[in-house]
C-alpha atoms as a PDB file:
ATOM      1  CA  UNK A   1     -14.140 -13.292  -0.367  1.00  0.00           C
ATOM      2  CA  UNK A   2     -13.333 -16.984   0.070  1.00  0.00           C
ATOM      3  CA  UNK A   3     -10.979 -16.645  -2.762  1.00  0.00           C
ATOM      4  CA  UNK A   4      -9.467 -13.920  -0.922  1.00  0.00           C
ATOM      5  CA  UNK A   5      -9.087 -15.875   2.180  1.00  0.00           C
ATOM      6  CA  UNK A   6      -7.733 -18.922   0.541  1.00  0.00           C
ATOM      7  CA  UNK A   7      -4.643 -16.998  -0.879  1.00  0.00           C
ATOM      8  CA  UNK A   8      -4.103 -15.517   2.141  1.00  0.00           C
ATOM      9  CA  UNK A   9      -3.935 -18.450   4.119  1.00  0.00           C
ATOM     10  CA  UNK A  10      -1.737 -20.402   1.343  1.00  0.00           C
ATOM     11  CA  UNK A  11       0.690 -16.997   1.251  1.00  0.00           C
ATOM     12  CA  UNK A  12       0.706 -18.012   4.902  1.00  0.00           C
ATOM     13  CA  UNK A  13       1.818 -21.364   4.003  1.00  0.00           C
ATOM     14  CA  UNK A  14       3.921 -20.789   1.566  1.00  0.00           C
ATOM     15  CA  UNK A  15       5.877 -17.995   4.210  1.00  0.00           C
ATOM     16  CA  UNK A  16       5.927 -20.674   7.126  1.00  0.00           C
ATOM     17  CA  UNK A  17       7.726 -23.456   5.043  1.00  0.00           C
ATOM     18  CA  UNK A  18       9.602 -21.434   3.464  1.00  0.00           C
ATOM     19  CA  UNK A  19      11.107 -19.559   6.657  1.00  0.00           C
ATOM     20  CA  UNK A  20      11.625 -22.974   8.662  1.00  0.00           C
ATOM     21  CA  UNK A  21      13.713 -23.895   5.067  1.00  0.00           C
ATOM     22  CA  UNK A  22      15.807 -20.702   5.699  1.00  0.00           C
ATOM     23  CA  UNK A  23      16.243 -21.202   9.066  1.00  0.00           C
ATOM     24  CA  UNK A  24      17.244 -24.736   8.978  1.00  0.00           C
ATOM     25  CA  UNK A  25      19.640 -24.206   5.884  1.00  0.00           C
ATOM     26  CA  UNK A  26      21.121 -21.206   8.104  1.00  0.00           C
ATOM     27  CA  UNK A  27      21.558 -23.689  11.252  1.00  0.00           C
ATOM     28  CA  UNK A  28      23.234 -26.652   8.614  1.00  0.00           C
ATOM     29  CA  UNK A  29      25.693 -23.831   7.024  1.00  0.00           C
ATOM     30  CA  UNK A  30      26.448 -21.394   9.973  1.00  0.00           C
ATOM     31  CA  UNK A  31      28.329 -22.720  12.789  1.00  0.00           C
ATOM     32  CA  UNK A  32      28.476 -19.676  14.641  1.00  0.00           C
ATOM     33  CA  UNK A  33      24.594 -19.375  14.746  1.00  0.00           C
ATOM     34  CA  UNK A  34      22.652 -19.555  18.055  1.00  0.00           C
ATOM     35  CA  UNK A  35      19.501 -19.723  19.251  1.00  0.00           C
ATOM     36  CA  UNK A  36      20.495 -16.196  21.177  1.00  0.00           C
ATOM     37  CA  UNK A  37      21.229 -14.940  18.142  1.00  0.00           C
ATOM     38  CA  UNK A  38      17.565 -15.912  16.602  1.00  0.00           C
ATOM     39  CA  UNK A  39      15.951 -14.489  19.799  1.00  0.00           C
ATOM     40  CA  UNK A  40      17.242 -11.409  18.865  1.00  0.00           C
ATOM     41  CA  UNK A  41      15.963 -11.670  15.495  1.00  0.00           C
ATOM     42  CA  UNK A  42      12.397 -13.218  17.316  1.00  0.00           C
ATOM     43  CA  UNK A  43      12.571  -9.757  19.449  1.00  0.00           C
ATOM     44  CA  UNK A  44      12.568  -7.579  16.877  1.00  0.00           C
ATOM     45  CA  UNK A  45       9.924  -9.586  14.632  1.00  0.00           C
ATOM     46  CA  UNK A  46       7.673  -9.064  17.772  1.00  0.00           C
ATOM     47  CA  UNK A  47       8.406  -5.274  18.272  1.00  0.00           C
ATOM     48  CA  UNK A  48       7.405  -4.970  14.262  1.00  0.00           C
ATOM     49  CA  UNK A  49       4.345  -6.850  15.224  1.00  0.00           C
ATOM     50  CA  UNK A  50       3.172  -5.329  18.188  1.00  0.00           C
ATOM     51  CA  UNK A  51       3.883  -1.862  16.249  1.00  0.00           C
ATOM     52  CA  UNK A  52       1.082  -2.260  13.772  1.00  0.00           C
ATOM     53  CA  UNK A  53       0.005   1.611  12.509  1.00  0.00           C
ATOM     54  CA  UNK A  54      -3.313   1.862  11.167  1.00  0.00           C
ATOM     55  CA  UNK A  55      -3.529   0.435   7.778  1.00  0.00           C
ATOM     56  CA  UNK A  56      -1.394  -2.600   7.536  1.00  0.00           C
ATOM     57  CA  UNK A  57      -3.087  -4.687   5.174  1.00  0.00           C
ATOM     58  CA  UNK A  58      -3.703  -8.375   5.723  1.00  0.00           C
ATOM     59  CA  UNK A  59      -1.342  -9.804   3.295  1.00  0.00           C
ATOM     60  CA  UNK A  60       1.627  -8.136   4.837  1.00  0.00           C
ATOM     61  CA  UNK A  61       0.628  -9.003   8.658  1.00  0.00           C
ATOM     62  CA  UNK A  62       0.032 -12.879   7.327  1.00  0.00           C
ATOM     63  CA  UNK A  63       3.816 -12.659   6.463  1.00  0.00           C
ATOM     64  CA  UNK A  64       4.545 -11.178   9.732  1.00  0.00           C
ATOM     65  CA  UNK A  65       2.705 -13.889  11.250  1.00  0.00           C
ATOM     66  CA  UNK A  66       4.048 -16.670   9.025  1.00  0.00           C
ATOM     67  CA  UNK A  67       7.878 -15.351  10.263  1.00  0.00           C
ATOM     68  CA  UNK A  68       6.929 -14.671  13.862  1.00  0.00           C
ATOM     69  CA  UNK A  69       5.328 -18.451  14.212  1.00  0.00           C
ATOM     70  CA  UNK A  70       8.331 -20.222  12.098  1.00  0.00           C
ATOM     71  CA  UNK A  71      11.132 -18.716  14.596  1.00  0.00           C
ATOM     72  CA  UNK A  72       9.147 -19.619  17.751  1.00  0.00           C
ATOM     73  CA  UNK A  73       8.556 -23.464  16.192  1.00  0.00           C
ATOM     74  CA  UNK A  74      11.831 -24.120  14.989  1.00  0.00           C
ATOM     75  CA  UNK A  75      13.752 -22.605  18.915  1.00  0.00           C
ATOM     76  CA  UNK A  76      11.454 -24.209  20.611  1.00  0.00           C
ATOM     77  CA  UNK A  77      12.458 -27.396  18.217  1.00  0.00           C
ATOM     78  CA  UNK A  78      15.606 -26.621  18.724  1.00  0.00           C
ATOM     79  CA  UNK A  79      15.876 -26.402  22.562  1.00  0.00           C
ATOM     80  CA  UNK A  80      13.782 -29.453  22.834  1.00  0.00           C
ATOM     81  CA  UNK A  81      17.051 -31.144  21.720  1.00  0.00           C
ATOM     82  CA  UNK A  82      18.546 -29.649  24.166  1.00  0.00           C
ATOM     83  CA  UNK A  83      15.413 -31.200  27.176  1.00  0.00           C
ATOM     84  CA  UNK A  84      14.628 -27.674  27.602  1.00  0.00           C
ATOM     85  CA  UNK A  85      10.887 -26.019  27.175  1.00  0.00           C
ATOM     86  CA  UNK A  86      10.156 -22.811  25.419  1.00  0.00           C
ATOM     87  CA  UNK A  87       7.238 -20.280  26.149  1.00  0.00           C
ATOM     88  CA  UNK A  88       5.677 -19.840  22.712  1.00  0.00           C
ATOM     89  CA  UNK A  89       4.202 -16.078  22.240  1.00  0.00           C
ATOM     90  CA  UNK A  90       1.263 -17.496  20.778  1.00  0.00           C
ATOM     91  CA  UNK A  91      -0.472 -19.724  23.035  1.00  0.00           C
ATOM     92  CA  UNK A  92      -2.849 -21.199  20.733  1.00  0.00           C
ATOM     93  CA  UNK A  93      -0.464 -21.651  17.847  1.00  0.00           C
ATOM     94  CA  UNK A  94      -1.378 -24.038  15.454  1.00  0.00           C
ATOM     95  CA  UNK A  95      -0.037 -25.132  12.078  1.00  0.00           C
ATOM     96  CA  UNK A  96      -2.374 -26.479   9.479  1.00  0.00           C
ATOM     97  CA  UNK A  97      -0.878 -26.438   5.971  1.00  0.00           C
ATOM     98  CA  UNK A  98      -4.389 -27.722   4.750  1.00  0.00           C
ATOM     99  CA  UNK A  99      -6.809 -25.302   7.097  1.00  0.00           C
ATOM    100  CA  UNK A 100      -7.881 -22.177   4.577  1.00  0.00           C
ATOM    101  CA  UNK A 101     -10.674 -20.922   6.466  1.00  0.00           C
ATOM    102  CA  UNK A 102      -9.517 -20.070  10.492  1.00  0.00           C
ATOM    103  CA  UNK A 103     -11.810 -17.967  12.180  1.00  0.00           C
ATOM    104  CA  UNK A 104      -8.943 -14.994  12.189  1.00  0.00           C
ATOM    105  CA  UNK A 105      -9.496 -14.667   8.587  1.00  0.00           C
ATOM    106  CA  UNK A 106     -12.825 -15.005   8.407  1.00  0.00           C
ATOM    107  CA  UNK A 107     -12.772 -11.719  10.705  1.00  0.00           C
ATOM    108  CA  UNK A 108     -10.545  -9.754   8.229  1.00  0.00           C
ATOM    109  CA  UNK A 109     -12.164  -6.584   6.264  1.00  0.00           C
ATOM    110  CA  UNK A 110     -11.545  -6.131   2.792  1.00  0.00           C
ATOM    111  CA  UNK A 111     -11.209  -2.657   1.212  1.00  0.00           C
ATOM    112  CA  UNK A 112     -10.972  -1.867  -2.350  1.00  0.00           C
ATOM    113  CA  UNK A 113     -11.192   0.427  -5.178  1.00  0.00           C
ATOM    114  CA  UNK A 114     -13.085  -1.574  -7.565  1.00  0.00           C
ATOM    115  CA  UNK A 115     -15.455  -4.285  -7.144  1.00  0.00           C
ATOM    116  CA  UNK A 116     -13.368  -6.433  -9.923  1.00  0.00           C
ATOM    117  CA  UNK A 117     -10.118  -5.722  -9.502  1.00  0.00           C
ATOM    118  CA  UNK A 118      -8.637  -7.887 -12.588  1.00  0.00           C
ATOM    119  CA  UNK A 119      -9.460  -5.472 -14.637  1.00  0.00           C
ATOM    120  CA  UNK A 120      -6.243  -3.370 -13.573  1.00  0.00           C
ATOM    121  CA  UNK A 121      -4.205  -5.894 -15.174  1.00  0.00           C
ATOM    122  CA  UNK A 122      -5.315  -5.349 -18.679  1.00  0.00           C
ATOM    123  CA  UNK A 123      -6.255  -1.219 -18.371  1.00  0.00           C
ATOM    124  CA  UNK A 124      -2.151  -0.449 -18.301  1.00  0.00           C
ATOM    125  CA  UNK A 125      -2.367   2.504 -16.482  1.00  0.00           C
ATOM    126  CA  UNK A 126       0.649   4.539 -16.626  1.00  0.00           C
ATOM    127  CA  UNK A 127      -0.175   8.075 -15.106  1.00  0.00           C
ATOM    128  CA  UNK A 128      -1.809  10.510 -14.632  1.00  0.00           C
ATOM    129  CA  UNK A 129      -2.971  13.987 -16.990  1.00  0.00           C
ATOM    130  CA  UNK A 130      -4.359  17.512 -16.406  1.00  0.00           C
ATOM    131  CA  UNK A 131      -6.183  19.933 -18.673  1.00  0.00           C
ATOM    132  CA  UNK A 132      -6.758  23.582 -17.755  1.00  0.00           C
ATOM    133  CA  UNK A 133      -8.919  26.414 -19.583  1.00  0.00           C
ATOM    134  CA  UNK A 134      -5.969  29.363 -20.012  1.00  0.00           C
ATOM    135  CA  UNK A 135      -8.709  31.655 -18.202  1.00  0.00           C
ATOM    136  CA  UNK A 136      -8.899  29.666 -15.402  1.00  0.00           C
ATOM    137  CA  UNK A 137     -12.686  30.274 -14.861  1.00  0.00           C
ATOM    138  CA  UNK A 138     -13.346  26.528 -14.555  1.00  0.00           C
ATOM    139  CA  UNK A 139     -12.147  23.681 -12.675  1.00  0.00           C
ATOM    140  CA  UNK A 140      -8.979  21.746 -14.266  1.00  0.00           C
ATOM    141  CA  UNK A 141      -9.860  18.246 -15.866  1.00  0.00           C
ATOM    142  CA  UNK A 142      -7.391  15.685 -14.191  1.00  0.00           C
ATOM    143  CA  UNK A 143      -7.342  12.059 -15.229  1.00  0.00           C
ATOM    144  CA  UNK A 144      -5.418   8.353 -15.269  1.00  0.00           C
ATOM    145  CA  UNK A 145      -3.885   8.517 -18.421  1.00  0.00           C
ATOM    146  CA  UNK A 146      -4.763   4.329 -19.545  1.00  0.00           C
ATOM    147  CA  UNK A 147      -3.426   2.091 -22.753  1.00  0.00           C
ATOM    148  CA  UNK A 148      -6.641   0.327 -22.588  1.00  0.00           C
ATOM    149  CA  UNK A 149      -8.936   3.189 -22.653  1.00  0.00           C
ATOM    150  CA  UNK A 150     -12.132   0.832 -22.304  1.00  0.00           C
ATOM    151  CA  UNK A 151     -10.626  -0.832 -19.058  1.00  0.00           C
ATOM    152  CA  UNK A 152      -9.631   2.599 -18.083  1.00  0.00           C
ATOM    153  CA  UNK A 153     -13.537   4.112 -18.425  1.00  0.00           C
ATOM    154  CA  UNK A 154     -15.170   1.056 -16.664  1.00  0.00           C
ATOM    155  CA  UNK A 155     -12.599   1.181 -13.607  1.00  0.00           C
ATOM    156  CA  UNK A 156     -13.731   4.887 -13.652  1.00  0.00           C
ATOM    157  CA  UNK A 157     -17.128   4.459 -14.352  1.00  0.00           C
ATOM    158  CA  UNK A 158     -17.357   2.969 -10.704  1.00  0.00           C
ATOM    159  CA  UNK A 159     -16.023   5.910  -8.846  1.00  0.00           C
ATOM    160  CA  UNK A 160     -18.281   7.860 -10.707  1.00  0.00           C
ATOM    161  CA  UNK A 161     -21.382   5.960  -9.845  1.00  0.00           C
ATOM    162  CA  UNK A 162     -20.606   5.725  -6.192  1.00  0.00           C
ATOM    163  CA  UNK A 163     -20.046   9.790  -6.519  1.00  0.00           C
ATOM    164  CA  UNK A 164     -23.343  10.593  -8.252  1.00  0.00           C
ATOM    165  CA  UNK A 165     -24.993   8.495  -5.290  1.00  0.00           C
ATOM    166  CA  UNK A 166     -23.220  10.036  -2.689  1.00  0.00           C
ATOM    167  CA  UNK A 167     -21.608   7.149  -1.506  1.00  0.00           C
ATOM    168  CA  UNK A 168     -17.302   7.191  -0.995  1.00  0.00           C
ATOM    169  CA  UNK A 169     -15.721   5.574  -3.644  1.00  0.00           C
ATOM    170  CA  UNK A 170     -11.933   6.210  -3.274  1.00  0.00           C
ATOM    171  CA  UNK A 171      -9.559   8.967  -1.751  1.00  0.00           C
ATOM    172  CA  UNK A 172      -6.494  10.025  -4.647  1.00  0.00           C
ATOM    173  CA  UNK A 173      -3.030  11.085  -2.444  1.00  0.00           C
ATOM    174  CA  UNK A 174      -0.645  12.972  -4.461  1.00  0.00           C
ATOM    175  CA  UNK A 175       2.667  12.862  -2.604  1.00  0.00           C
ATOM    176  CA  UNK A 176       5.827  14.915  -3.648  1.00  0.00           C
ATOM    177  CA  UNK A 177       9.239  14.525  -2.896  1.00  0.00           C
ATOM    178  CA  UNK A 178       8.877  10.512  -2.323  1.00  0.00           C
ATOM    179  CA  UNK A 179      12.377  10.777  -3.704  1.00  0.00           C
ATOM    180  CA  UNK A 180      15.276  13.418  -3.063  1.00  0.00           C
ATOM    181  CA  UNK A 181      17.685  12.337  -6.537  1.00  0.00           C
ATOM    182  CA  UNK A 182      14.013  13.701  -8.496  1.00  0.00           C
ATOM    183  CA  UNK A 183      12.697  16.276  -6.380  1.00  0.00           C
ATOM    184  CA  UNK A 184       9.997  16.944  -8.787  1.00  0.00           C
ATOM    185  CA  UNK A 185       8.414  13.255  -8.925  1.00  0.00           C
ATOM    186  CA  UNK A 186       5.581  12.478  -6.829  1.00  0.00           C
ATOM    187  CA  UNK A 187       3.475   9.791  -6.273  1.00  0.00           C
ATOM    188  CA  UNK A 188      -0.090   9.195  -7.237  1.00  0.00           C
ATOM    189  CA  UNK A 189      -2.094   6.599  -4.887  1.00  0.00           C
ATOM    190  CA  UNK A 190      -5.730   5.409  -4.997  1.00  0.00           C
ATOM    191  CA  UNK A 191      -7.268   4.098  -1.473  1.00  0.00           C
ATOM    192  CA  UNK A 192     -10.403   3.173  -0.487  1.00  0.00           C
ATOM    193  CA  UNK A 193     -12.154   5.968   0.818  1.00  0.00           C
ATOM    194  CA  UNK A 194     -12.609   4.097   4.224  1.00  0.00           C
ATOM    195  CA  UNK A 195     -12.992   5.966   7.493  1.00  0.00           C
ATOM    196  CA  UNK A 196     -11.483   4.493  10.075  1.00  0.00           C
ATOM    197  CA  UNK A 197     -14.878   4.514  12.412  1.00  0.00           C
ATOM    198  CA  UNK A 198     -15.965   2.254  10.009  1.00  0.00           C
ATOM    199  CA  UNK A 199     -13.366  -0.260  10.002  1.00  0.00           C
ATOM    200  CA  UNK A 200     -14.487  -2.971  12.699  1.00  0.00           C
ATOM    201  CA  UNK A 201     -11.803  -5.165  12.731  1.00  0.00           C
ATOM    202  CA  UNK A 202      -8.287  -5.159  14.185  1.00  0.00           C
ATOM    203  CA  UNK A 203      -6.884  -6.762  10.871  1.00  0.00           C
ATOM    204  CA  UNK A 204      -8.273  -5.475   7.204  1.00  0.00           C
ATOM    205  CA  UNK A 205      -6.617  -5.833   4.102  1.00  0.00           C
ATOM    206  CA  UNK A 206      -6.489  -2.793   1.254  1.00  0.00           C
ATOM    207  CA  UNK A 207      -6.413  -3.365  -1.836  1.00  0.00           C
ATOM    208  CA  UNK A 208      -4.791   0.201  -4.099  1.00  0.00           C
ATOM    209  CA  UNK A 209      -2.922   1.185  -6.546  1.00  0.00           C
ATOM    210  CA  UNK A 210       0.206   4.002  -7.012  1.00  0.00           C
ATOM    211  CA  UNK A 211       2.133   5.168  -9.541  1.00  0.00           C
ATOM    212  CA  UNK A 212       5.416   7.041  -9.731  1.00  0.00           C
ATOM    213  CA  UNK A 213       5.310  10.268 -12.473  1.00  0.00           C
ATOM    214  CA  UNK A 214       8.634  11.535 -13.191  1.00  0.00           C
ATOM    215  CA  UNK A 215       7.704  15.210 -15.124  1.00  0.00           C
ATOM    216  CA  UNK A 216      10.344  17.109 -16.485  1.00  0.00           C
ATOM    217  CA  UNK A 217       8.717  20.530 -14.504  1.00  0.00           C
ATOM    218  CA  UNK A 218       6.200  20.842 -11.667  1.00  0.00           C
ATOM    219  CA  UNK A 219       4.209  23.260 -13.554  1.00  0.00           C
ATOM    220  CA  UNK A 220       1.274  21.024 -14.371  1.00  0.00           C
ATOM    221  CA  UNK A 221       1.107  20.192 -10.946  1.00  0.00           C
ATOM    222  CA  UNK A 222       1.622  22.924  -9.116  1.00  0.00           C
ATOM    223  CA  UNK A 223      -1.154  24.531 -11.229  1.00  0.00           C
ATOM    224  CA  UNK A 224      -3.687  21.640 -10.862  1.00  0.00           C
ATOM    225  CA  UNK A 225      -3.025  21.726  -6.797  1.00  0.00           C
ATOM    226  CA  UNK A 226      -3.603  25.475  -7.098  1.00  0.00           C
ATOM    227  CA  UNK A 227      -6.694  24.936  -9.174  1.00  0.00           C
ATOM    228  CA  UNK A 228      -8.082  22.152  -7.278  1.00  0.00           C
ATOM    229  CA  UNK A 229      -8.161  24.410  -3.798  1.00  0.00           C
ATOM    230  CA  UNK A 230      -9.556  27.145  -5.709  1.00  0.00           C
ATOM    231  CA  UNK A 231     -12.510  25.834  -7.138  1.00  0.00           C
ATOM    232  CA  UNK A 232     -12.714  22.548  -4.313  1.00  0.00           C
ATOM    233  CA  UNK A 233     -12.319  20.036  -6.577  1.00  0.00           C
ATOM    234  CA  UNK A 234     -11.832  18.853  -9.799  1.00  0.00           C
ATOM    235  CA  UNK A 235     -13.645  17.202 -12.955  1.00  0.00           C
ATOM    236  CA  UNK A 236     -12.013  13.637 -13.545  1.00  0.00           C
ATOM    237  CA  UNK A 237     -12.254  11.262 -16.293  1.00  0.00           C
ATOM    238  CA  UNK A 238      -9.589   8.752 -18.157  1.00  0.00           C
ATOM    239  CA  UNK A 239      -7.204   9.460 -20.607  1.00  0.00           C
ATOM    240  CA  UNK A 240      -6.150   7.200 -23.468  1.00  0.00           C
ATOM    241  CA  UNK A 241      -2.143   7.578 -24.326  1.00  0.00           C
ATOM    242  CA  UNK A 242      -0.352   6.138 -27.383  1.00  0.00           C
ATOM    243  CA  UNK A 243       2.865   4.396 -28.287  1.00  0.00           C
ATOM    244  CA  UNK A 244       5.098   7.628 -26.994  1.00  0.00           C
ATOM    245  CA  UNK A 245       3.358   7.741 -24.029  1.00  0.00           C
ATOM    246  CA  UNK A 246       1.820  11.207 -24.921  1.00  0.00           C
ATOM    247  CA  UNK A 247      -2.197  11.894 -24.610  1.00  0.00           C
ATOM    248  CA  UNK A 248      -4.631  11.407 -27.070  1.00  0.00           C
ATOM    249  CA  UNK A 249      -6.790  14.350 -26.874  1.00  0.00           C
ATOM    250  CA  UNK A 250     -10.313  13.224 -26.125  1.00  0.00           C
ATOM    251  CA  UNK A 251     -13.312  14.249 -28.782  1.00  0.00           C
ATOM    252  CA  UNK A 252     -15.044  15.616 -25.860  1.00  0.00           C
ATOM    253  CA  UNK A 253     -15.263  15.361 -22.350  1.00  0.00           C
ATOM    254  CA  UNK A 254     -18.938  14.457 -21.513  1.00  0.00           C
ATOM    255  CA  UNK A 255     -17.618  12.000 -19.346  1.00  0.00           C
ATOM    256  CA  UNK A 256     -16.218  13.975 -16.886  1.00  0.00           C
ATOM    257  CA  UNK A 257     -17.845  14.010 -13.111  1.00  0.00           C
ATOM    258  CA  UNK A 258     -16.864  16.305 -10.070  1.00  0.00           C
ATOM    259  CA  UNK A 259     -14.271  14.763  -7.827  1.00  0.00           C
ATOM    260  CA  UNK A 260     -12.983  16.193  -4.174  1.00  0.00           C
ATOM    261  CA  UNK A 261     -11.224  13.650  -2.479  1.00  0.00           C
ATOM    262  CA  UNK A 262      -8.033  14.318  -3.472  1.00  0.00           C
ATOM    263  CA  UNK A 263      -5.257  15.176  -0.898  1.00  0.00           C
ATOM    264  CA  UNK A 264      -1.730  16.516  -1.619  1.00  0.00           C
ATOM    265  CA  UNK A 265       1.237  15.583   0.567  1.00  0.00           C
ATOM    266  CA  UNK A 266       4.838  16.160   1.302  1.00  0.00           C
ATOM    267  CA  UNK A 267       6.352  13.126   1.801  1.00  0.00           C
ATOM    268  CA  UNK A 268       8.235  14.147   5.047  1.00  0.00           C
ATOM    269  CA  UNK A 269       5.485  14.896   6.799  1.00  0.00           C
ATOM    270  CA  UNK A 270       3.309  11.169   6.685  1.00  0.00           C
ATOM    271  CA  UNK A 271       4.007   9.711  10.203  1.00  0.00           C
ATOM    272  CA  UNK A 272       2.531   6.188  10.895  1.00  0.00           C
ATOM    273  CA  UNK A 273      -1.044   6.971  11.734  1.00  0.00           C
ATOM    274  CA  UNK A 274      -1.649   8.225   8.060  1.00  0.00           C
ATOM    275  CA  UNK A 275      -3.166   6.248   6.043  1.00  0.00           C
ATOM    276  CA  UNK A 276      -0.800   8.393   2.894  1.00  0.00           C
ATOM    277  CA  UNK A 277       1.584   5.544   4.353  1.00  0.00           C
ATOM    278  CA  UNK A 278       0.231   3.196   1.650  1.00  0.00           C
ATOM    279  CA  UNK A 279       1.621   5.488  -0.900  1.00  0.00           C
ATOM    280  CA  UNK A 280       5.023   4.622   0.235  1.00  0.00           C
ATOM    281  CA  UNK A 281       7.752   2.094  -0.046  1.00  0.00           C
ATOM    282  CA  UNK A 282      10.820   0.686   1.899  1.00  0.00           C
ATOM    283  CA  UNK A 283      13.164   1.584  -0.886  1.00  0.00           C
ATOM    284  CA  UNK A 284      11.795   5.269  -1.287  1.00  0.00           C
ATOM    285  CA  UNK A 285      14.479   7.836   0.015  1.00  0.00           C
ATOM    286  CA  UNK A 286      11.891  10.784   0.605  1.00  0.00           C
ATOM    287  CA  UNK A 287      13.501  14.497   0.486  1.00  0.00           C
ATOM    288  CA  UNK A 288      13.314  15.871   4.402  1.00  0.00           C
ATOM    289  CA  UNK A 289      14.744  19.726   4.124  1.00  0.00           C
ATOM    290  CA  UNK A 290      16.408  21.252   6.730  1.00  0.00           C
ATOM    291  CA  UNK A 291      16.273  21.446  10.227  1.00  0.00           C
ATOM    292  CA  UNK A 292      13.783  18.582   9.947  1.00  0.00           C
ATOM    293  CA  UNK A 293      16.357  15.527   9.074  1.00  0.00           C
ATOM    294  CA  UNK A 294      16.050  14.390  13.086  1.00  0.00           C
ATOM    295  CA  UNK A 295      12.579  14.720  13.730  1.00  0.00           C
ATOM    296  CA  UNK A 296      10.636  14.401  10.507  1.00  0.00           C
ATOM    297  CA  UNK A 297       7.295  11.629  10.774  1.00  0.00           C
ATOM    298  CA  UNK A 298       8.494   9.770   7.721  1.00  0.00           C
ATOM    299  CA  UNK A 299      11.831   8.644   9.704  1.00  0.00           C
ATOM    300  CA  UNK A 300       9.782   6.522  11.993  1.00  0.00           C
ATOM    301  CA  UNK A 301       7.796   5.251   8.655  1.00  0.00           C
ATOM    302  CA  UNK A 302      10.661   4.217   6.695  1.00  0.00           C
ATOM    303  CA  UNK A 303      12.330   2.990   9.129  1.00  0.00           C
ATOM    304  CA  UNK A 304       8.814   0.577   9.889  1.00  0.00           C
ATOM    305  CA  UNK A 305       8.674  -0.312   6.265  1.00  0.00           C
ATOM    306  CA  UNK A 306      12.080  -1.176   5.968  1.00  0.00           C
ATOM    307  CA  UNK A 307      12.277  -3.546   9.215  1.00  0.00           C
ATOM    308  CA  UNK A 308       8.906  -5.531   7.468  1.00  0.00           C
ATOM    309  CA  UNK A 309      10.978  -5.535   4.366  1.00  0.00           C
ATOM    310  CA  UNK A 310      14.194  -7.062   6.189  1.00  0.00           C
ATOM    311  CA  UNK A 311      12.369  -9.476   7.532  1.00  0.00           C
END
């Protein structure tokens, strides 16, 4: 955890200097530039801010804060050449470079899908795979297809010991039509399975995973949704995949445990108080059909995602 809180508070850092380096280079190159014109831009930082949905994780609010606090500094630097004061937002805003632990971090949650988490960087997961009996008289096998199958079973392993206690382990969102050029891709994402009653601090940081899967059809997916409602659920395990990508077919599948937190999704239809937002990304262009282009939920998400992005 201190780890954690150390690298937030140097990302901090790292997001204040670097802004007041921006801003100054901006003031030194632009002649036009105004402090009007950075109010503006200190408006709309604060409208992103005070529109915080349920879910944004730490890192991305200490880079929200790192922007916010570098514009109010360097105006109210600025106008102090000018003899005039400056109400700063943030009445206790402080800068220490050198302070890791303030007691705002120290009151951040922190969600994840593994207890280790390093041990994504070496399991190379790349997907996802389904196996069905042609009868259809049992519940489809779905899995995340891994290069390192031995990474892939341990990160597995976990969910499975959580489920076999009863205790949540992680929710799986399957979103389609994150893109409209490839209607048939969709999105896999793994979240903490985290209700929000038990989240007891404003701020929390998530820490998940997604993956983009490109098929050539929807059948396998369309069957394993169909499946999975049918029977409730699925068995899940880990897949190992070769060179090509392609699925080595396991010797057995003793592995295997019942799963049921997975939750399909149209993209369109995630508005901000979903926590399927994590699945997304400011440069997705999500299909919308019809008669829903003006009012869809995902307008006022990518639009959100975007603005952070911007700025």
């Amino acid at each position: 955890m201190t780890d954690a809180l150390t690298s937030l508070e140097r990302q901090y850092d790292e997001c204040f200097e670097g802004e007041l380096r921006m801003l100054a280079r901006r003031r030194e190159q632009d002649k036009d530039l105004t402090i009007e014109t950075l109010e503006m831009t200190l408006k709309v930082l604060y409208e992103i801010d005070g529109n915080n949905w349920e879910g944004r994780s730490a890192v991305v609010q200490r880079a929200l804060d790192a922007q916010i606090d570098a514009y109010e500094k360097f105006i109210n630097d600025w106008k102090k050449e000018k003899d005039k004061s400056y109400t700063l937002r943030r009445t206790s805003f402080e800068y220490n470079p050198k302070n890791y632990n303030n007691k705002r971090q120290q009151n951040l949650s922190f969600y994840s899908i593994n207890t280790e988490m390093d041990i994504w960087k070496n399991a190379g997961w790349s997907g996802c795979g389904f196996f069905f009996n042609q009868l259809e008289f049992k519940p489809p096998i779905f899995g995340f297809t891994f290069e390192n199958l031995e990474c892939g079973k341990q990160i597995i392993a976990e969910w499975k010991d959580k489920s076999e206690k009863g205790e949540p382990s992680v929710i799986i969102y399957i979103i389609r039509g994150v893109d409209k050029n490839n209607p048939i891709s969709y999105r896999v994402c793994i979240v903490p399975d985290i209700k929000k009653d038990d989240i007891k601090n404003y701020e929390f940081y998530l820490m998940c995973r997604k993956y983009t899967m490109t098929p050539q059809t929807n059948w396998n997916l369309n069957t394993f949704e169909r499946l999975y409602k049918q029977f409730g659920g699925c068995w899940f395990t880990a897949f190992q995949i070769d060179n090509n990508k392609q699925i080595i077919m396991p010797k057995n599948f003793k592995d295997v445990f019942k799963f049921t937190t997975i939750e399909f999704r149209n993209a369109w239809e995630i508005g901000l108080d979903d926590m399927a937002i994590l699945a997304l990304k400011a440069d997705d262009e999500p299909f919308i059909p019809e008669g829903k282009k003006d009012e869809a939920p995902i307008l006022e998400v990518m639009d959100m995602l975007r603005k952070l992005k911007a700025n």
